[in-house]
N, C-alpha and C. Protein backbone atom coordinates (compact mmCIF):
# COMPACT_ATOMS: atom_id res chain seq x y z
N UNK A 1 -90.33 10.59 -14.72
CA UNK A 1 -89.38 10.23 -15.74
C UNK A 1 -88.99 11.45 -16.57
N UNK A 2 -89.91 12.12 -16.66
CA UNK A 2 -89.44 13.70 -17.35
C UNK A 2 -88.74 14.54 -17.32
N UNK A 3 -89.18 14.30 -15.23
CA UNK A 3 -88.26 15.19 -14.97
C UNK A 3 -86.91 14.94 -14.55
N UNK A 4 -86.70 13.60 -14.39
CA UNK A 4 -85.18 13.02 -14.04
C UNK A 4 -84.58 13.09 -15.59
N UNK A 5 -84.99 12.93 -17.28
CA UNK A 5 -84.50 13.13 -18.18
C UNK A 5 -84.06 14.37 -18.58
N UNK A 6 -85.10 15.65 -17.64
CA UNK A 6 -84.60 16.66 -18.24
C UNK A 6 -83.84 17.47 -17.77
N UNK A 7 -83.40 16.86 -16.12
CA UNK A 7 -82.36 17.14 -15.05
C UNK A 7 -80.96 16.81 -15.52
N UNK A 8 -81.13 15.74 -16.24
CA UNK A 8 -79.74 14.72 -16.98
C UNK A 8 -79.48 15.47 -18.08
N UNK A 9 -80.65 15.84 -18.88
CA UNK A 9 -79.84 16.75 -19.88
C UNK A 9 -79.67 18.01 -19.42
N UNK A 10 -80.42 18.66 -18.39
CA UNK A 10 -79.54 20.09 -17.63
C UNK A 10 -78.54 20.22 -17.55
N UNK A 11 -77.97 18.70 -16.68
CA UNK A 11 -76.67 18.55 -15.89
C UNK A 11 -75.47 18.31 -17.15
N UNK A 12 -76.13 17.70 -18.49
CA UNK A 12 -75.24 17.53 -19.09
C UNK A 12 -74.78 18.58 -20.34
N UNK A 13 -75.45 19.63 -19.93
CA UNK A 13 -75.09 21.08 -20.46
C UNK A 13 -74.00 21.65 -20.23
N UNK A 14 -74.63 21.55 -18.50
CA UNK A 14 -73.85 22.34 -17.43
C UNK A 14 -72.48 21.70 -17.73
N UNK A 15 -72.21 20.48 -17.41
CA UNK A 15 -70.90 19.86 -17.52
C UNK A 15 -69.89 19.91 -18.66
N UNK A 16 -70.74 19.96 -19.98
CA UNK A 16 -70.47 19.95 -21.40
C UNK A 16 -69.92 21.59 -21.45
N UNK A 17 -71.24 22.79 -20.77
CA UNK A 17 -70.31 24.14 -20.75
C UNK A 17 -68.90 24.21 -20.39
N UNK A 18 -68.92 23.99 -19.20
CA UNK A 18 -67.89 23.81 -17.99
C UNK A 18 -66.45 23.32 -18.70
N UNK A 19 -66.83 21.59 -18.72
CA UNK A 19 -65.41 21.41 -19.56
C UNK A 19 -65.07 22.01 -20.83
N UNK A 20 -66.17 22.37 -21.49
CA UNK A 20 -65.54 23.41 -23.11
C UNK A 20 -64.61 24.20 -22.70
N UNK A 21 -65.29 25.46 -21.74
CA UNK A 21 -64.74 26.44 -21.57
C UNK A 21 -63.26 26.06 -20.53
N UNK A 22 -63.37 25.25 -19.77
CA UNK A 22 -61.97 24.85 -19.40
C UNK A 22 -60.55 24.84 -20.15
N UNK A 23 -61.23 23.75 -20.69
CA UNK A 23 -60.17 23.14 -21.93
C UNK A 23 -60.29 23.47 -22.89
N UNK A 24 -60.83 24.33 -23.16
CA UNK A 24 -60.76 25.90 -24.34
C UNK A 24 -59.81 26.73 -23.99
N UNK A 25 -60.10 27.15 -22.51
CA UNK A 25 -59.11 28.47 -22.36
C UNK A 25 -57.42 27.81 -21.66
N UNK A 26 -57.61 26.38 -21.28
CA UNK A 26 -56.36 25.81 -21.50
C UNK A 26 -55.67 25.87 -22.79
N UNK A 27 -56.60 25.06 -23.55
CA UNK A 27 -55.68 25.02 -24.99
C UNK A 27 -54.82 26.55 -25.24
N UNK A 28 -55.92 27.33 -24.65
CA UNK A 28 -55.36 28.80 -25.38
C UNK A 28 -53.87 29.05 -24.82
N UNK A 29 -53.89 28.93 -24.09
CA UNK A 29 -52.65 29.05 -22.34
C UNK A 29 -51.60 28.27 -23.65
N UNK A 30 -51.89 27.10 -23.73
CA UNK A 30 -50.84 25.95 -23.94
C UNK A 30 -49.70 26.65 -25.23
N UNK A 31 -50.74 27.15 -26.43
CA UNK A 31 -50.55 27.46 -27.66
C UNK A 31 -49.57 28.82 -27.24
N UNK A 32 -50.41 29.93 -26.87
CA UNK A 32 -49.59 30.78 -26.00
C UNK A 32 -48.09 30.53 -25.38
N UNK A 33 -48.14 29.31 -24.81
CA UNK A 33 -46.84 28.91 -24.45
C UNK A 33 -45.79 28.29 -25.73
N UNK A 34 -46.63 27.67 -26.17
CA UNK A 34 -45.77 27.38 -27.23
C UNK A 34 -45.33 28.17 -28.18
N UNK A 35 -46.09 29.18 -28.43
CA UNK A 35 -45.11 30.70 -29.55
C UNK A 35 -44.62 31.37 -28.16
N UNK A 36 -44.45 31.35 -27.54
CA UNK A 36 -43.13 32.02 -26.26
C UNK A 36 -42.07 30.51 -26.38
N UNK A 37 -42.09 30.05 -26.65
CA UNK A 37 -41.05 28.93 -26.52
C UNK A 37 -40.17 28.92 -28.20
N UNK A 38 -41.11 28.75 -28.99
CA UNK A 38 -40.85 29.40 -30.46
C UNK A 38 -39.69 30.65 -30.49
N UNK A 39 -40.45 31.33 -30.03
CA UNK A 39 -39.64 32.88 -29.95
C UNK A 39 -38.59 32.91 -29.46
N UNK A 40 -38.25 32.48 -27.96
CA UNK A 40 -37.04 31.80 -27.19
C UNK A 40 -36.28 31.28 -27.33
N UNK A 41 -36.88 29.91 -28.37
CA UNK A 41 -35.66 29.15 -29.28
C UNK A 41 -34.91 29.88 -30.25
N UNK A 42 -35.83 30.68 -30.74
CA UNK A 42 -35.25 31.31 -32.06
C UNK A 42 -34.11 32.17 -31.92
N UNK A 43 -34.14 33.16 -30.89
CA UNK A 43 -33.78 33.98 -29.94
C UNK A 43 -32.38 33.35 -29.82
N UNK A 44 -32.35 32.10 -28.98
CA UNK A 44 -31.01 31.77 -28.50
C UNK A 44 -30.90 31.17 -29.56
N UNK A 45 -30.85 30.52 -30.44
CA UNK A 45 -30.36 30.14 -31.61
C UNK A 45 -29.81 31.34 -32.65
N UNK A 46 -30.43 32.46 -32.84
CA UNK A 46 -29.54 33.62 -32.76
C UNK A 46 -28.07 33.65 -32.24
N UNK A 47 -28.56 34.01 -31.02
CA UNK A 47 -27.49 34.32 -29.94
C UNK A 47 -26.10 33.56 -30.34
N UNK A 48 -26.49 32.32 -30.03
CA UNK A 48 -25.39 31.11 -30.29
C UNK A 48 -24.67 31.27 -31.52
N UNK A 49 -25.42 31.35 -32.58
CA UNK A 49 -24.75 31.44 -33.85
C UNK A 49 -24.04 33.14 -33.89
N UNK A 50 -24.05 33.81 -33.32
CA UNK A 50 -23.22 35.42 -33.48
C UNK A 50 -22.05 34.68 -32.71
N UNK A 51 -22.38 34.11 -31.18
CA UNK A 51 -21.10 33.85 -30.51
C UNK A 51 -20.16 32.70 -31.33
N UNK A 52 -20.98 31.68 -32.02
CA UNK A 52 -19.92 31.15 -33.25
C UNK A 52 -19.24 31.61 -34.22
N UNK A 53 -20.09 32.62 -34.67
CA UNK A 53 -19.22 33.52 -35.61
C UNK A 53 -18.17 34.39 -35.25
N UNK A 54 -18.34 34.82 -34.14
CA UNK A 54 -17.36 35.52 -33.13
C UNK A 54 -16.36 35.08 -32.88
N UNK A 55 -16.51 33.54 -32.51
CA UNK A 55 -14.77 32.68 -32.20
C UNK A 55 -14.19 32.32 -33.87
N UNK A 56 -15.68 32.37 -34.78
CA UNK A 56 -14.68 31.71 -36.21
C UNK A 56 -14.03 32.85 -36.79
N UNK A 57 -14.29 33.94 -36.57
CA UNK A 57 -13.63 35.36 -36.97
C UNK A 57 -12.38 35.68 -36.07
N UNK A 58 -12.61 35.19 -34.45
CA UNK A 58 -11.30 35.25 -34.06
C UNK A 58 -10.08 34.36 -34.53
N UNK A 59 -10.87 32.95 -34.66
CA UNK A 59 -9.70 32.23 -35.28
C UNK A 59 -8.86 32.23 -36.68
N UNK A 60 -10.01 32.86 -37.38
CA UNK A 60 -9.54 33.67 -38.71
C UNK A 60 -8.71 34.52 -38.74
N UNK A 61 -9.00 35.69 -37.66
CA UNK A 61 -7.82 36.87 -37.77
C UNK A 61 -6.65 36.00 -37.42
N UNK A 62 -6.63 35.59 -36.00
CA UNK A 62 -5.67 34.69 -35.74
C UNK A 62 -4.23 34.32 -36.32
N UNK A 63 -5.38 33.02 -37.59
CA UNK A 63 -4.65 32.13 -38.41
C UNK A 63 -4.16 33.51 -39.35
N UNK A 64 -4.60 34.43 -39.93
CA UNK A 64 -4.36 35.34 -40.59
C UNK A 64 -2.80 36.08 -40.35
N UNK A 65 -2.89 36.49 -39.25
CA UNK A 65 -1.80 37.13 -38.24
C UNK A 65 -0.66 36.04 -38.07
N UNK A 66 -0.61 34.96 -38.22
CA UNK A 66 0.34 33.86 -37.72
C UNK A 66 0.94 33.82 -39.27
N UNK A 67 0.00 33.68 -40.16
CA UNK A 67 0.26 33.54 -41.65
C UNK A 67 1.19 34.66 -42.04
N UNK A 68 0.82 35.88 -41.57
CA UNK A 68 1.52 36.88 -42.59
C UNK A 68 3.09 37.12 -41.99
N UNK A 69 2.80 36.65 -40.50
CA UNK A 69 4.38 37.21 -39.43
C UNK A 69 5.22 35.36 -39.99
N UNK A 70 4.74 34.57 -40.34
CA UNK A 70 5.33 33.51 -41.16
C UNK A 70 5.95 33.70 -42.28
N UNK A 71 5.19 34.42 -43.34
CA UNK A 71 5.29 34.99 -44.69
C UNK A 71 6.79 36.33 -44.24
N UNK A 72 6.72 37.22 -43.73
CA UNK A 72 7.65 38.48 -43.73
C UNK A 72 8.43 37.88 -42.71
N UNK A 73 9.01 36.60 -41.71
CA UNK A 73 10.16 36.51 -41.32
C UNK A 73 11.10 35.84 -41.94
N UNK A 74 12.24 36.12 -42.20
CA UNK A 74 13.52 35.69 -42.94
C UNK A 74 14.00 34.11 -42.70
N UNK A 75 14.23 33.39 -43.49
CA UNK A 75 14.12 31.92 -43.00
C UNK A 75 15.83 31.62 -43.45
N UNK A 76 16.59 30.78 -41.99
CA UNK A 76 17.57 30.63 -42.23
C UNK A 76 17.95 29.46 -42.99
N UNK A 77 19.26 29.45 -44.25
CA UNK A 77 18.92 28.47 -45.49
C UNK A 77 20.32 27.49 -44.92
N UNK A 78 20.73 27.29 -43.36
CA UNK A 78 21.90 26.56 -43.51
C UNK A 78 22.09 24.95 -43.51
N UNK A 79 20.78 24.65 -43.78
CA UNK A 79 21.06 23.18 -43.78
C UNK A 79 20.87 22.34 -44.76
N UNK A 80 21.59 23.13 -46.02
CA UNK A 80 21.56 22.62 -47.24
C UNK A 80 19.49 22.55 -47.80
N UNK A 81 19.36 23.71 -47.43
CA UNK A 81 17.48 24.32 -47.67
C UNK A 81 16.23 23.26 -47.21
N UNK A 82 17.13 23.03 -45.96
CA UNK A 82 15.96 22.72 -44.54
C UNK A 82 15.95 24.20 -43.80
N UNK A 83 14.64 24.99 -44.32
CA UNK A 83 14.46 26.41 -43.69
C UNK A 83 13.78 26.02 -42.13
N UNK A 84 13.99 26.94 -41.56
CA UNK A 84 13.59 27.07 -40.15
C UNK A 84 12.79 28.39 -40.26
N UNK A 85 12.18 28.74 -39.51
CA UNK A 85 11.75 30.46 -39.27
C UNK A 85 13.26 30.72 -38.14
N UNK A 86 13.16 31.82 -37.71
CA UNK A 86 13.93 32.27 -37.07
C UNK A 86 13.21 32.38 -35.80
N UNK A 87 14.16 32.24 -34.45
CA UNK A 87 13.06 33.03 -32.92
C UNK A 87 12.02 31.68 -33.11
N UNK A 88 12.45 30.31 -33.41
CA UNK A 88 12.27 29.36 -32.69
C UNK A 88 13.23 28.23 -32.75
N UNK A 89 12.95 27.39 -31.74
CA UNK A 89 13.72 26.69 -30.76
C UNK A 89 13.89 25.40 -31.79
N UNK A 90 15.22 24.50 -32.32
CA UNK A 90 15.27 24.03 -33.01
C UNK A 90 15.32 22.35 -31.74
């Protein structure tokens, strides 16, 4: 009986080591993965937001450029001051 109790608690060392260190150095892996995934997100969430700012600055100059060639073309006054721009199609 001694020695089958003290085989059971051998074995349940051994097993108790075993899975610690398993699912110890998993966890580590996992966490690891998860600040590379962190970093990645952050990264393209970067990214994304420059290329948004990129189209809202193009559409800015844009609207800017449309505004001012609006502003400096001469507007014709012949329909009792229904203006038109000029160099478009009525």
């Amino acid at each position: 009986m001694a020695l089958k109790t003290l085989g059971a608690f051998g074995v349940g060392v051994v097993v108790g080591w075993t899975g610690r260190s398993v699912f110890g150095s998993t966890r580590e892996l996992m966490v690891q993965a998860l600040v590379i995934a962190h970093q990645v997100r952050g990264r393209v969430k970067r990214v994304i937001a420059e290329r948004f700012e990129s189209a809202e600055d193009l559409f800015a100059e844009g609207r800017a450029r449309y505004d001012a060639e609006e502003e400096a073309s001469p507007m014709d006054v012949e329909d009792g001051g229904a203006a038109e721009p000029r160099g478009r199609a009525a």
